[in-house]
Structure formats: structure tokens, C-alpha cells
ModelCIF file with pLDDT and N, C-alpha, C, O atoms, coordinates in Angstrom:
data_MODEL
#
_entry.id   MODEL 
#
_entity.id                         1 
_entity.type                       polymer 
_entity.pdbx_number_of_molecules   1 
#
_entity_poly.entity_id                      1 
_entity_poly.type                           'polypeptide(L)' 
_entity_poly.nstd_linkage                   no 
_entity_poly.nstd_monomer                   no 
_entity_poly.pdbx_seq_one_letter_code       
;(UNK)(UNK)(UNK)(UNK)(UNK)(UNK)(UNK)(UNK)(UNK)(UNK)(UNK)(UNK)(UNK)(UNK)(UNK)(UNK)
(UNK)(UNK)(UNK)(UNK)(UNK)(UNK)(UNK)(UNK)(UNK)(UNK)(UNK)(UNK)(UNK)(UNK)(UNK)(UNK)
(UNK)(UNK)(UNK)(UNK)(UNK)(UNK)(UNK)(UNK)(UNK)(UNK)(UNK)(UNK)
;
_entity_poly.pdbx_seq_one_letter_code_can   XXXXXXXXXXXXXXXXXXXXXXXXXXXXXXXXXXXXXXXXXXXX 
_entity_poly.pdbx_strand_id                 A 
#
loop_
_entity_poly_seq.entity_id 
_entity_poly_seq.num 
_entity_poly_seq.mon_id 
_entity_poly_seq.hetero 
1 1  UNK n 
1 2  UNK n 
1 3  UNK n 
1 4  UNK n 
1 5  UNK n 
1 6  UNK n 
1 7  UNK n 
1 8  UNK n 
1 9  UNK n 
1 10 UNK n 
1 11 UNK n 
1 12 UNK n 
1 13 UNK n 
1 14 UNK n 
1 15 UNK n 
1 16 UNK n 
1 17 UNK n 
1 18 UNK n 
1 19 UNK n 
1 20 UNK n 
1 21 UNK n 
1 22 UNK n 
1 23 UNK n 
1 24 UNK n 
1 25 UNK n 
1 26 UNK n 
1 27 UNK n 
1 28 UNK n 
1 29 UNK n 
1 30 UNK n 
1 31 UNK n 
1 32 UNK n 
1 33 UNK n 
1 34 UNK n 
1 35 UNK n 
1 36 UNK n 
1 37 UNK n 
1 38 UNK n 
1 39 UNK n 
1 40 UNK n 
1 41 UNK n 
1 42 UNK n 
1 43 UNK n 
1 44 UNK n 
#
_struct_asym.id          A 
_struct_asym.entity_id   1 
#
loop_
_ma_qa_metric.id 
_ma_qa_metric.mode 
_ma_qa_metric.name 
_ma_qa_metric.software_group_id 
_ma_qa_metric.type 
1 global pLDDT . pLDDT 
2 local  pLDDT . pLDDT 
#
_ma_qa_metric_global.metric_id      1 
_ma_qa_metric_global.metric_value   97.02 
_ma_qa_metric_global.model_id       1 
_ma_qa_metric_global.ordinal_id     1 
#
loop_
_ma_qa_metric_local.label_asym_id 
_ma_qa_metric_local.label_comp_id 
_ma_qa_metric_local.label_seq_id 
_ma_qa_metric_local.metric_id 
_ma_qa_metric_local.metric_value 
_ma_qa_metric_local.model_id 
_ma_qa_metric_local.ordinal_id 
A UNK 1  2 98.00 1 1  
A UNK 2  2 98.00 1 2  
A UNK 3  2 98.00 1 3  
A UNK 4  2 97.00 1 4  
A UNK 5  2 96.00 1 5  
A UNK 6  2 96.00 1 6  
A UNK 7  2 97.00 1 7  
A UNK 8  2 97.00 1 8  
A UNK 9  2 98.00 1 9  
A UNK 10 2 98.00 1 10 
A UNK 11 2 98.00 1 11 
A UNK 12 2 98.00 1 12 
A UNK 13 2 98.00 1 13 
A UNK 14 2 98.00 1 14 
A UNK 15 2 98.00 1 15 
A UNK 16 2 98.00 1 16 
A UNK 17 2 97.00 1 17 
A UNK 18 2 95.00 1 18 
A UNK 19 2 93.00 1 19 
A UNK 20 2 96.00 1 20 
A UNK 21 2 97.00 1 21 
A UNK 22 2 95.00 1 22 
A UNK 23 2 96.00 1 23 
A UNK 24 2 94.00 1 24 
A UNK 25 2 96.00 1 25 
A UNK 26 2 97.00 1 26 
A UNK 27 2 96.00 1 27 
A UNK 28 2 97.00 1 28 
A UNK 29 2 98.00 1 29 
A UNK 30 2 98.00 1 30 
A UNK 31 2 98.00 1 31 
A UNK 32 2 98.00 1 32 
A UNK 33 2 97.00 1 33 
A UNK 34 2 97.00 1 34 
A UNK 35 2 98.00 1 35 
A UNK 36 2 97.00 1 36 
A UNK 37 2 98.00 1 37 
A UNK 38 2 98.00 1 38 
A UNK 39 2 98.00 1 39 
A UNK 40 2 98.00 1 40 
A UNK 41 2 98.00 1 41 
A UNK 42 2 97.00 1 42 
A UNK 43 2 97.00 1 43 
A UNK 44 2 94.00 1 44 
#
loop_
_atom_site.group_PDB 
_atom_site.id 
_atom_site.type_symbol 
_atom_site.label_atom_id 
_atom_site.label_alt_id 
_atom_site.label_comp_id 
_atom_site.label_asym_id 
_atom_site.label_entity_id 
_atom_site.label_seq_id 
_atom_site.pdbx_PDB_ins_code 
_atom_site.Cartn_x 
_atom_site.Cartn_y 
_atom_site.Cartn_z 
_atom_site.occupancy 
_atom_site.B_iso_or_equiv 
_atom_site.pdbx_formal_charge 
_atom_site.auth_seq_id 
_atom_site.auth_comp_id 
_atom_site.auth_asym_id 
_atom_site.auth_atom_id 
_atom_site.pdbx_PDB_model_num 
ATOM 1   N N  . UNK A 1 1  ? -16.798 -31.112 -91.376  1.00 98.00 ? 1  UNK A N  1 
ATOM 2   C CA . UNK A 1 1  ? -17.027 -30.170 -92.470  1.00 98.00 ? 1  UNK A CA 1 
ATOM 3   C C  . UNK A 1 1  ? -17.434 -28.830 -91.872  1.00 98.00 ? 1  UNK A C  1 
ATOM 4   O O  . UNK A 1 1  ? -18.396 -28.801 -91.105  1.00 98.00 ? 1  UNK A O  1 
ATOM 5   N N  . UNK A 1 2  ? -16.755 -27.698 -92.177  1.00 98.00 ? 2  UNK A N  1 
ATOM 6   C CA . UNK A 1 2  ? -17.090 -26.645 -92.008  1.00 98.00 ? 2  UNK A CA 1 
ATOM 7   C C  . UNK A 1 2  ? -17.638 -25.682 -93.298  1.00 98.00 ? 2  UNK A C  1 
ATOM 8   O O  . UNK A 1 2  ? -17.070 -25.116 -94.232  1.00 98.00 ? 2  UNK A O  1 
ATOM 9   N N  . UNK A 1 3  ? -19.001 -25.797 -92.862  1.00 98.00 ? 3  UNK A N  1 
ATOM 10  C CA . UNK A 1 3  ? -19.980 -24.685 -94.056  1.00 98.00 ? 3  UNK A CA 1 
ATOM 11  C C  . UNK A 1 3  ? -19.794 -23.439 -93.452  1.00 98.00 ? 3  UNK A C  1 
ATOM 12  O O  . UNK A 1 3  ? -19.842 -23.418 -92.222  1.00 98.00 ? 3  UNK A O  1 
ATOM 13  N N  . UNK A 1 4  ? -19.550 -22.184 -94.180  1.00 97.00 ? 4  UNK A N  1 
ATOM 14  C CA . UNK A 1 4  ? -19.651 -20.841 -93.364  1.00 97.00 ? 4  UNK A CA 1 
ATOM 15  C C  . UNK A 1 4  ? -20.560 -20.002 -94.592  1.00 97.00 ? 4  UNK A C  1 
ATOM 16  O O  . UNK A 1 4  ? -20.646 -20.340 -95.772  1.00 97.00 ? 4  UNK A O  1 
ATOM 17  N N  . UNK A 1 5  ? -21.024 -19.144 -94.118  1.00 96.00 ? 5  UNK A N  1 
ATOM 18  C CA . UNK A 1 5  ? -21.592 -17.955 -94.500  1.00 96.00 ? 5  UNK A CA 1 
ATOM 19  C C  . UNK A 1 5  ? -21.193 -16.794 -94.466  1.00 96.00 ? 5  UNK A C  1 
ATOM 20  O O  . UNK A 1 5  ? -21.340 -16.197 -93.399  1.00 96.00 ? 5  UNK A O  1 
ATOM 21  N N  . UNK A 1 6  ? -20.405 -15.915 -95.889  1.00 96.00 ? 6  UNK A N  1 
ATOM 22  C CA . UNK A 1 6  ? -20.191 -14.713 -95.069  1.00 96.00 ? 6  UNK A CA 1 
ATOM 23  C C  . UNK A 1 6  ? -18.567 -14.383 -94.734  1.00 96.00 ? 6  UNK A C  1 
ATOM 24  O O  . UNK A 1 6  ? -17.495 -14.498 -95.329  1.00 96.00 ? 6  UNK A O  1 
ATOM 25  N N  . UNK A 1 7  ? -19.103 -13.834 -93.233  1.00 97.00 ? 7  UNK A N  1 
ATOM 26  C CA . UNK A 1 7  ? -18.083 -14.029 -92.215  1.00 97.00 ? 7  UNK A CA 1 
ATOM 27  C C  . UNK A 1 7  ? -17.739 -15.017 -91.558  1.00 97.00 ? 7  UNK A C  1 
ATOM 28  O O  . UNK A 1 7  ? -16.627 -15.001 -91.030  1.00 97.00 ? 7  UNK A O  1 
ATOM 29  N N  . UNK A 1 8  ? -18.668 -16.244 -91.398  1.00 97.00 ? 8  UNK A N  1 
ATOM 30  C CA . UNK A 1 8  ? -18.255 -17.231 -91.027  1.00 97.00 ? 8  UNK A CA 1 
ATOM 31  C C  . UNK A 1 8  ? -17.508 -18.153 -92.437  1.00 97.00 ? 8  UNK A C  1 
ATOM 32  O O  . UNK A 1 8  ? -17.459 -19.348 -92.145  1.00 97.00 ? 8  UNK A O  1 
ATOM 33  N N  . UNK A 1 9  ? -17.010 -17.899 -93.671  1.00 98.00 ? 9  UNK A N  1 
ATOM 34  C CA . UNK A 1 9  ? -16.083 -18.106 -94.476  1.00 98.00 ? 9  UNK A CA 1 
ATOM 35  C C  . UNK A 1 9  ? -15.034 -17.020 -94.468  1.00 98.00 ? 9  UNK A C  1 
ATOM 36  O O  . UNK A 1 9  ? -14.076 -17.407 -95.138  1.00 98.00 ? 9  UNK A O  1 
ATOM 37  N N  . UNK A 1 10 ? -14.870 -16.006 -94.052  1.00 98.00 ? 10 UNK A N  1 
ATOM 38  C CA . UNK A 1 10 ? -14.099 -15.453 -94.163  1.00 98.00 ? 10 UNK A CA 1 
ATOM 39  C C  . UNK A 1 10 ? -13.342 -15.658 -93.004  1.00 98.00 ? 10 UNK A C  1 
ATOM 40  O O  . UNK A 1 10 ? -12.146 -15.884 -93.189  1.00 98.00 ? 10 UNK A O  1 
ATOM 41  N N  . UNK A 1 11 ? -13.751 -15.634 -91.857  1.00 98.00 ? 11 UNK A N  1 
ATOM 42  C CA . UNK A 1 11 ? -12.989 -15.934 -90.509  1.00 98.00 ? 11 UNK A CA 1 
ATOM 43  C C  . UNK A 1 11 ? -11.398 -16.818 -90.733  1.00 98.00 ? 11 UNK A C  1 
ATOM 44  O O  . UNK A 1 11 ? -10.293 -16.471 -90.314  1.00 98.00 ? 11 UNK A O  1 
ATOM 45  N N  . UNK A 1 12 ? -11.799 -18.159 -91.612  1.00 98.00 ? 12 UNK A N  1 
ATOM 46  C CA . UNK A 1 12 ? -10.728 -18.911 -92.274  1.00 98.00 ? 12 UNK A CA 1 
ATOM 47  C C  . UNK A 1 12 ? -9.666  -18.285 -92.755  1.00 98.00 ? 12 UNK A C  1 
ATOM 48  O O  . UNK A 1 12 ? -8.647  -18.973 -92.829  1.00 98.00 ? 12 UNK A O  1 
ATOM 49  N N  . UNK A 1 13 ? -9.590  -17.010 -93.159  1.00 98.00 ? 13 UNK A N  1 
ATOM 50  C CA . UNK A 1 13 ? -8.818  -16.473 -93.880  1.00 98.00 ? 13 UNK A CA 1 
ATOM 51  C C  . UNK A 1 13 ? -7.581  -15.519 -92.968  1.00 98.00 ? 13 UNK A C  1 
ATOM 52  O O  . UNK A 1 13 ? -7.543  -15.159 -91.791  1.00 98.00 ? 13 UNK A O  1 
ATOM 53  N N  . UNK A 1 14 ? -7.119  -15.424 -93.534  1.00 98.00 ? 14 UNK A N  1 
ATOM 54  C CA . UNK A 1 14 ? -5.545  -14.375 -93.362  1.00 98.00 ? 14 UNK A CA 1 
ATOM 55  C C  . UNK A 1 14 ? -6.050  -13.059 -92.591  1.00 98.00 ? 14 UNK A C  1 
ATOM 56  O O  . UNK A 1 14 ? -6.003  -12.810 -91.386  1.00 98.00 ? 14 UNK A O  1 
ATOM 57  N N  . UNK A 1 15 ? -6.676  -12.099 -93.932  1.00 98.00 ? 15 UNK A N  1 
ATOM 58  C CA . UNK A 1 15 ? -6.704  -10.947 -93.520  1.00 98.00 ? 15 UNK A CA 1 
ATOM 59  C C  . UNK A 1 15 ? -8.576  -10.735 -94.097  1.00 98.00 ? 15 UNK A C  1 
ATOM 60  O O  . UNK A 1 15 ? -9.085  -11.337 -95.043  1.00 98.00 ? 15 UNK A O  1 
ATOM 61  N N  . UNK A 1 16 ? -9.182  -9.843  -93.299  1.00 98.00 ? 16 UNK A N  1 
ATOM 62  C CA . UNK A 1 16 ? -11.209 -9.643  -94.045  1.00 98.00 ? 16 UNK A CA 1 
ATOM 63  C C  . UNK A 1 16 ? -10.848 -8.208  -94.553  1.00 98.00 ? 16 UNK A C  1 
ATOM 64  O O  . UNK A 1 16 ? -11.855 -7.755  -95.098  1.00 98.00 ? 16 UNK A O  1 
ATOM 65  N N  . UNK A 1 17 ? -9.782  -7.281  -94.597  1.00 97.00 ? 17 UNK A N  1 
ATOM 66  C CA . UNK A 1 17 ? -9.772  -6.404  -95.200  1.00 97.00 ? 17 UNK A CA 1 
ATOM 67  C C  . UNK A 1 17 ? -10.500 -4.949  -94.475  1.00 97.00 ? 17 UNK A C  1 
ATOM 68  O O  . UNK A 1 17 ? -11.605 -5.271  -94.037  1.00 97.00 ? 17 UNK A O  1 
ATOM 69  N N  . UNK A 1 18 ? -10.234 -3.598  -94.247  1.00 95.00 ? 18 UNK A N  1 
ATOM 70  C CA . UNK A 1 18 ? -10.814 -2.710  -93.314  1.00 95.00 ? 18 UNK A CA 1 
ATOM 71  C C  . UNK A 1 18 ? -11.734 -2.535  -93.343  1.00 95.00 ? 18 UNK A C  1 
ATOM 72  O O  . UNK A 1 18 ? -12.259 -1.952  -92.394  1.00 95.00 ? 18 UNK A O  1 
ATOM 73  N N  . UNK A 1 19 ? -12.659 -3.033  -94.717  1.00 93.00 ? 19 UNK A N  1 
ATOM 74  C CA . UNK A 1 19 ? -13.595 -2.741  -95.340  1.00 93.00 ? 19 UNK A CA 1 
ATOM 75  C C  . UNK A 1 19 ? -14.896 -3.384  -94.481  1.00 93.00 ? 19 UNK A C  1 
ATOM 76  O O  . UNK A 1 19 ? -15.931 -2.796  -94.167  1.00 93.00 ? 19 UNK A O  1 
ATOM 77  N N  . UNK A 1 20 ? -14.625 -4.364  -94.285  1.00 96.00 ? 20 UNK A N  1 
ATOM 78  C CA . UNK A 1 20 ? -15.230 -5.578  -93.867  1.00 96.00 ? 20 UNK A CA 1 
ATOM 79  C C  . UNK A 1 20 ? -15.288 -5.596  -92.118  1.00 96.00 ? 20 UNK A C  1 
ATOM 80  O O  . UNK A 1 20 ? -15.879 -6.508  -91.541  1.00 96.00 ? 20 UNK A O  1 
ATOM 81  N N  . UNK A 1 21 ? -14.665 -4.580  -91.429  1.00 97.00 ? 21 UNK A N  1 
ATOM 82  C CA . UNK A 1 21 ? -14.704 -4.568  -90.237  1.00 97.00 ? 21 UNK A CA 1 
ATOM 83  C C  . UNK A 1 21 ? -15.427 -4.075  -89.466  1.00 97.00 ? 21 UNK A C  1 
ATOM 84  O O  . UNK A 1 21 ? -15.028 -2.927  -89.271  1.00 97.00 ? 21 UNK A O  1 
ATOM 85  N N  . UNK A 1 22 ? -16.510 -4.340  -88.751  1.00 95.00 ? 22 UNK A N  1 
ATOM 86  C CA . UNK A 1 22 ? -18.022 -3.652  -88.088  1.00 95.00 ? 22 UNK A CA 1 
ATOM 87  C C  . UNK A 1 22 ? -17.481 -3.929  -86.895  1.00 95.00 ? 22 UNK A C  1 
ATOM 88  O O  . UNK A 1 22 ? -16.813 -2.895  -86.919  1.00 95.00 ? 22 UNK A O  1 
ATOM 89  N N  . UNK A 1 23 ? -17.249 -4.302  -86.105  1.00 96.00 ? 23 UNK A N  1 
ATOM 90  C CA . UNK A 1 23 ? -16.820 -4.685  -84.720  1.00 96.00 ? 23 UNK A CA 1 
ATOM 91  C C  . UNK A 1 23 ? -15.745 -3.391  -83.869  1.00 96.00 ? 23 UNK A C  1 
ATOM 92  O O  . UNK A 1 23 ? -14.522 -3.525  -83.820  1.00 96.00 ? 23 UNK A O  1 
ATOM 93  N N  . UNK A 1 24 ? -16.303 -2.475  -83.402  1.00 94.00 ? 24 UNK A N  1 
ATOM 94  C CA . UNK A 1 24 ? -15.627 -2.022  -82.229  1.00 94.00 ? 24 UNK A CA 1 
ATOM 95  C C  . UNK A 1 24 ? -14.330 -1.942  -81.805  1.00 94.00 ? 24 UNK A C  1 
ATOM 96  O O  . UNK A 1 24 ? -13.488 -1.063  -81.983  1.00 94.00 ? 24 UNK A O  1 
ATOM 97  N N  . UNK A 1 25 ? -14.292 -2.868  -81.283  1.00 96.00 ? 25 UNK A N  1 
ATOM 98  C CA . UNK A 1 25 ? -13.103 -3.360  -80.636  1.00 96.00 ? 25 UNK A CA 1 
ATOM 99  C C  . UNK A 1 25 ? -12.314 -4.431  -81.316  1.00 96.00 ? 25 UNK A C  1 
ATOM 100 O O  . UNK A 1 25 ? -11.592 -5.252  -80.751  1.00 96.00 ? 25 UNK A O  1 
ATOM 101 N N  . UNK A 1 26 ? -12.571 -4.311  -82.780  1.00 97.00 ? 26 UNK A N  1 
ATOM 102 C CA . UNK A 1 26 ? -11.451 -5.717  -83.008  1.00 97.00 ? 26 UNK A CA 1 
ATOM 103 C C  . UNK A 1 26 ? -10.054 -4.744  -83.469  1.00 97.00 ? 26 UNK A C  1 
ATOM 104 O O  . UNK A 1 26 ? -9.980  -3.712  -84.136  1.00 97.00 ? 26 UNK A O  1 
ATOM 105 N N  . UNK A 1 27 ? -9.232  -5.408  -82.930  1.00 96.00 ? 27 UNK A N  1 
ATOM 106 C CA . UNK A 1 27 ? -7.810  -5.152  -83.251  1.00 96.00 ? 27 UNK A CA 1 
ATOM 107 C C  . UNK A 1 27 ? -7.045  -5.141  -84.461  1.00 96.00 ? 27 UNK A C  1 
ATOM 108 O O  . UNK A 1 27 ? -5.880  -4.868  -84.748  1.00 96.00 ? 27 UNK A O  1 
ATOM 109 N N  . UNK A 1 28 ? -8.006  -5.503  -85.049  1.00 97.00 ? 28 UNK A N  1 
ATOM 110 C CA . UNK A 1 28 ? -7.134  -5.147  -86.387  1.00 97.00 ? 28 UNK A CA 1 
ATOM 111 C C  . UNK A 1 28 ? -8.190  -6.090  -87.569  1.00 97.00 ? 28 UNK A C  1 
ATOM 112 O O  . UNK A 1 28 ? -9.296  -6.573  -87.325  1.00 97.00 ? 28 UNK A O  1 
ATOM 113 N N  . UNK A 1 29 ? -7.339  -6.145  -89.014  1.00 98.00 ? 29 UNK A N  1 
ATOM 114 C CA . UNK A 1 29 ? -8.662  -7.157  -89.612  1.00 98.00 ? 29 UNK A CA 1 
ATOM 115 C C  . UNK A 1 29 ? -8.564  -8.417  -90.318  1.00 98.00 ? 29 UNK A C  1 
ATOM 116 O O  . UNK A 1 29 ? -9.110  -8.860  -91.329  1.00 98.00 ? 29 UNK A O  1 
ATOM 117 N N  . UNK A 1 30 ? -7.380  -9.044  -89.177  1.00 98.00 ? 30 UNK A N  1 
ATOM 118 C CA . UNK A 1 30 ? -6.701  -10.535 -89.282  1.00 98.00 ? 30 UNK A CA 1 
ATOM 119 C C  . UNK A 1 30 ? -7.573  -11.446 -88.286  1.00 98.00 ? 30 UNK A C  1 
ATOM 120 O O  . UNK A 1 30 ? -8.089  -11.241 -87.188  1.00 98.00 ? 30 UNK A O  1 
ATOM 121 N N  . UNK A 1 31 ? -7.493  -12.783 -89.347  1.00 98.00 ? 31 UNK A N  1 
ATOM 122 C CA . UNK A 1 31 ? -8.447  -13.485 -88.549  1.00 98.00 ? 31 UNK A CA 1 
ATOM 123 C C  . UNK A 1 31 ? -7.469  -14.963 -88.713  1.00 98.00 ? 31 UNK A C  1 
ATOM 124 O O  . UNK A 1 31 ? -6.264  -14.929 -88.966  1.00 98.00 ? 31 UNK A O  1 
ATOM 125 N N  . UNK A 1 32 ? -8.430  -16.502 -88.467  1.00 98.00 ? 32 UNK A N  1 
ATOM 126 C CA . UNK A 1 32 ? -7.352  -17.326 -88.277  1.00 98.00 ? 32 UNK A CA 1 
ATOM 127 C C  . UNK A 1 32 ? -6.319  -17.919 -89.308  1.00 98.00 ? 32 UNK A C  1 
ATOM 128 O O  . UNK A 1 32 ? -5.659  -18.925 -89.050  1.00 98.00 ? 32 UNK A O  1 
ATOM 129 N N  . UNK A 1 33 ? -6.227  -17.230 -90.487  1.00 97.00 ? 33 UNK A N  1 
ATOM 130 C CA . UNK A 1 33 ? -5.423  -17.838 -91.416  1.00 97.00 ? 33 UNK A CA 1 
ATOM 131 C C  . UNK A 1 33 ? -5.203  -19.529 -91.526  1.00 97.00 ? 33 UNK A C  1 
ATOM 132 O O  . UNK A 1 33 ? -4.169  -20.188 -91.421  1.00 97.00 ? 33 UNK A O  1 
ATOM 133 N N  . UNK A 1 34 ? -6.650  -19.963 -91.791  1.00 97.00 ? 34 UNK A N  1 
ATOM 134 C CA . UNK A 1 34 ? -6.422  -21.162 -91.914  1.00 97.00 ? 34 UNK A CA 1 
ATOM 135 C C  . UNK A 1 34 ? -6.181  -21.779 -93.117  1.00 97.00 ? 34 UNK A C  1 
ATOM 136 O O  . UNK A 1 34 ? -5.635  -22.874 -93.255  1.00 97.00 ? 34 UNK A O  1 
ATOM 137 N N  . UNK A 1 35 ? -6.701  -20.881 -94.202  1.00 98.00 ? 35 UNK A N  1 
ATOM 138 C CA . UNK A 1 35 ? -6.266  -20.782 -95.694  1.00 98.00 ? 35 UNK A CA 1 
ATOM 139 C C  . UNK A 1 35 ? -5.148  -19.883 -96.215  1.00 98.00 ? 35 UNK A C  1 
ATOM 140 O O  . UNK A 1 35 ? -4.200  -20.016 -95.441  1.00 98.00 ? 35 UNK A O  1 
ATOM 141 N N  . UNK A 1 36 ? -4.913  -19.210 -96.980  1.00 97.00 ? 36 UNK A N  1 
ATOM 142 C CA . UNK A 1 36 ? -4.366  -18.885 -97.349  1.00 97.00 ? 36 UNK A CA 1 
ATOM 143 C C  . UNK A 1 36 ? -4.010  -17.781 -98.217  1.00 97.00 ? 36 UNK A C  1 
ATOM 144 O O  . UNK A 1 36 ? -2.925  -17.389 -98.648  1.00 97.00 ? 36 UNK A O  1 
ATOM 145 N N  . UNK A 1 37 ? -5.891  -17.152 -98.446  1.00 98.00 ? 37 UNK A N  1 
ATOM 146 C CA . UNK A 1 37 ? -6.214  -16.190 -99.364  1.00 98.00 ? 37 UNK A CA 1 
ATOM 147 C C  . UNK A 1 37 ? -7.237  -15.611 -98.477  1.00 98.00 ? 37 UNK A C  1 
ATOM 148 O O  . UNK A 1 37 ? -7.049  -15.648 -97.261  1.00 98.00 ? 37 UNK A O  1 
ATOM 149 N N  . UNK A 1 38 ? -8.484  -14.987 -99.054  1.00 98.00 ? 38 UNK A N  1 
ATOM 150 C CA . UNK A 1 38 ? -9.202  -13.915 -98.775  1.00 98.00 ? 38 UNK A CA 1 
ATOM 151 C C  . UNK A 1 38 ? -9.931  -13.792 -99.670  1.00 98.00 ? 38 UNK A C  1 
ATOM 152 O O  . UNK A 1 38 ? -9.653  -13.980 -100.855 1.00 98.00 ? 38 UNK A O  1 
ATOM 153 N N  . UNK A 1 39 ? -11.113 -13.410 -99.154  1.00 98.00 ? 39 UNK A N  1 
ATOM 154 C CA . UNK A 1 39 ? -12.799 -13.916 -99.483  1.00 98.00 ? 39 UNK A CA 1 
ATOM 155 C C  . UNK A 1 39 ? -13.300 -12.156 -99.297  1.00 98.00 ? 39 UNK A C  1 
ATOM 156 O O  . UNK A 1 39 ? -13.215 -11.550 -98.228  1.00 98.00 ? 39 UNK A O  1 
ATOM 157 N N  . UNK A 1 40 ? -13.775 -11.609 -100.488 1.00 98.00 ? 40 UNK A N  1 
ATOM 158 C CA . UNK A 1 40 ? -14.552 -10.833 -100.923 1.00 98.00 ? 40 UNK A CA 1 
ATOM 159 C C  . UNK A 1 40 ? -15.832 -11.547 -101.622 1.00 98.00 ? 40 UNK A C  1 
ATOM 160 O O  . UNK A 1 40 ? -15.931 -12.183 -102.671 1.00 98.00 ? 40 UNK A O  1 
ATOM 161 N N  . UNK A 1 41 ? -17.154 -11.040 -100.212 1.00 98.00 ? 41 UNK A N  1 
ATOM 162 C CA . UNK A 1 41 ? -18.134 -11.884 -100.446 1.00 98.00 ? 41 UNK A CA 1 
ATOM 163 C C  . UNK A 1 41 ? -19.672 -11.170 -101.287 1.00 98.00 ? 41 UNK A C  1 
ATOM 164 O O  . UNK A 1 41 ? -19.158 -10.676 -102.291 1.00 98.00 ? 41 UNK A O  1 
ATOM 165 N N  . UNK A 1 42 ? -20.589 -10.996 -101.348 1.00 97.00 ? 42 UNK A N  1 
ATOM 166 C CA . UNK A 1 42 ? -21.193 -10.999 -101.628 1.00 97.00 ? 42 UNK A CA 1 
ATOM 167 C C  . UNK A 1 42 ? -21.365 -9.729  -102.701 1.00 97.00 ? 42 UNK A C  1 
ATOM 168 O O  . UNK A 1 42 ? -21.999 -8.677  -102.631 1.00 97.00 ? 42 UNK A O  1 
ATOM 169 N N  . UNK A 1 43 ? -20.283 -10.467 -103.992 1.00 97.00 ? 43 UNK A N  1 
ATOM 170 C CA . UNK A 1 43 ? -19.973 -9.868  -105.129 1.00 97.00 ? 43 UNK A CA 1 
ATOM 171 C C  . UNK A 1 43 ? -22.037 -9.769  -106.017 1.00 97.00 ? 43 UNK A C  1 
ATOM 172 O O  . UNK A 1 43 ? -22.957 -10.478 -106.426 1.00 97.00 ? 43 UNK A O  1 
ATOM 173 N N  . UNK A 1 44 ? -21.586 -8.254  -105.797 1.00 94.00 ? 44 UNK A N  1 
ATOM 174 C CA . UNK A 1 44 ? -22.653 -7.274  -106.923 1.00 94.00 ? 44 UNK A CA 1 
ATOM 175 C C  . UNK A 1 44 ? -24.175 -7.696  -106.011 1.00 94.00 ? 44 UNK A C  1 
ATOM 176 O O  . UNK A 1 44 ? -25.262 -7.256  -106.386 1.00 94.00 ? 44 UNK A O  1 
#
């Protein structure tokens, strides 16, 4: 079972969106597409 928090639920996903990108050096804002959608998190 994988519980995530966050970014550690979003990681699962396709794309975290530019919005969502704090990291430096990441290449872009695709991650492992292990699902299939995309997680906008910590609504309001």
C-alpha cells in the first residue's frame, strides 16, 4: 500500500502542473504516470 501526502500523491501522476514545481533543476513537471490523472492538492 502506498499512502502519499501531497507530493508524495502526486508523484503517481502524469503531469504536477508548472504551478506545483519548486525544484531547481527538475526538467520539466512530469512525474511517474502511474495513474492516469492529476492531483490538485490542498484545495482552499
Amino acid at each position: 500500500v502506498w499512502v502519499g501526502v501531497s507530493a508524495g500523491s502526486m508523484v503517481m501522476t502524469p503531469r504536477v502542473g508548472a504551478a506545483f514545481v519548486e525544484w531547481e533543476s527538475a526538467p520539466d513537471d512530469r512525474t511517474l504516470g502511474v495513474v492516469d490523472f492529476s492531483i490538485f492538492p490542498h484545495l482552499d
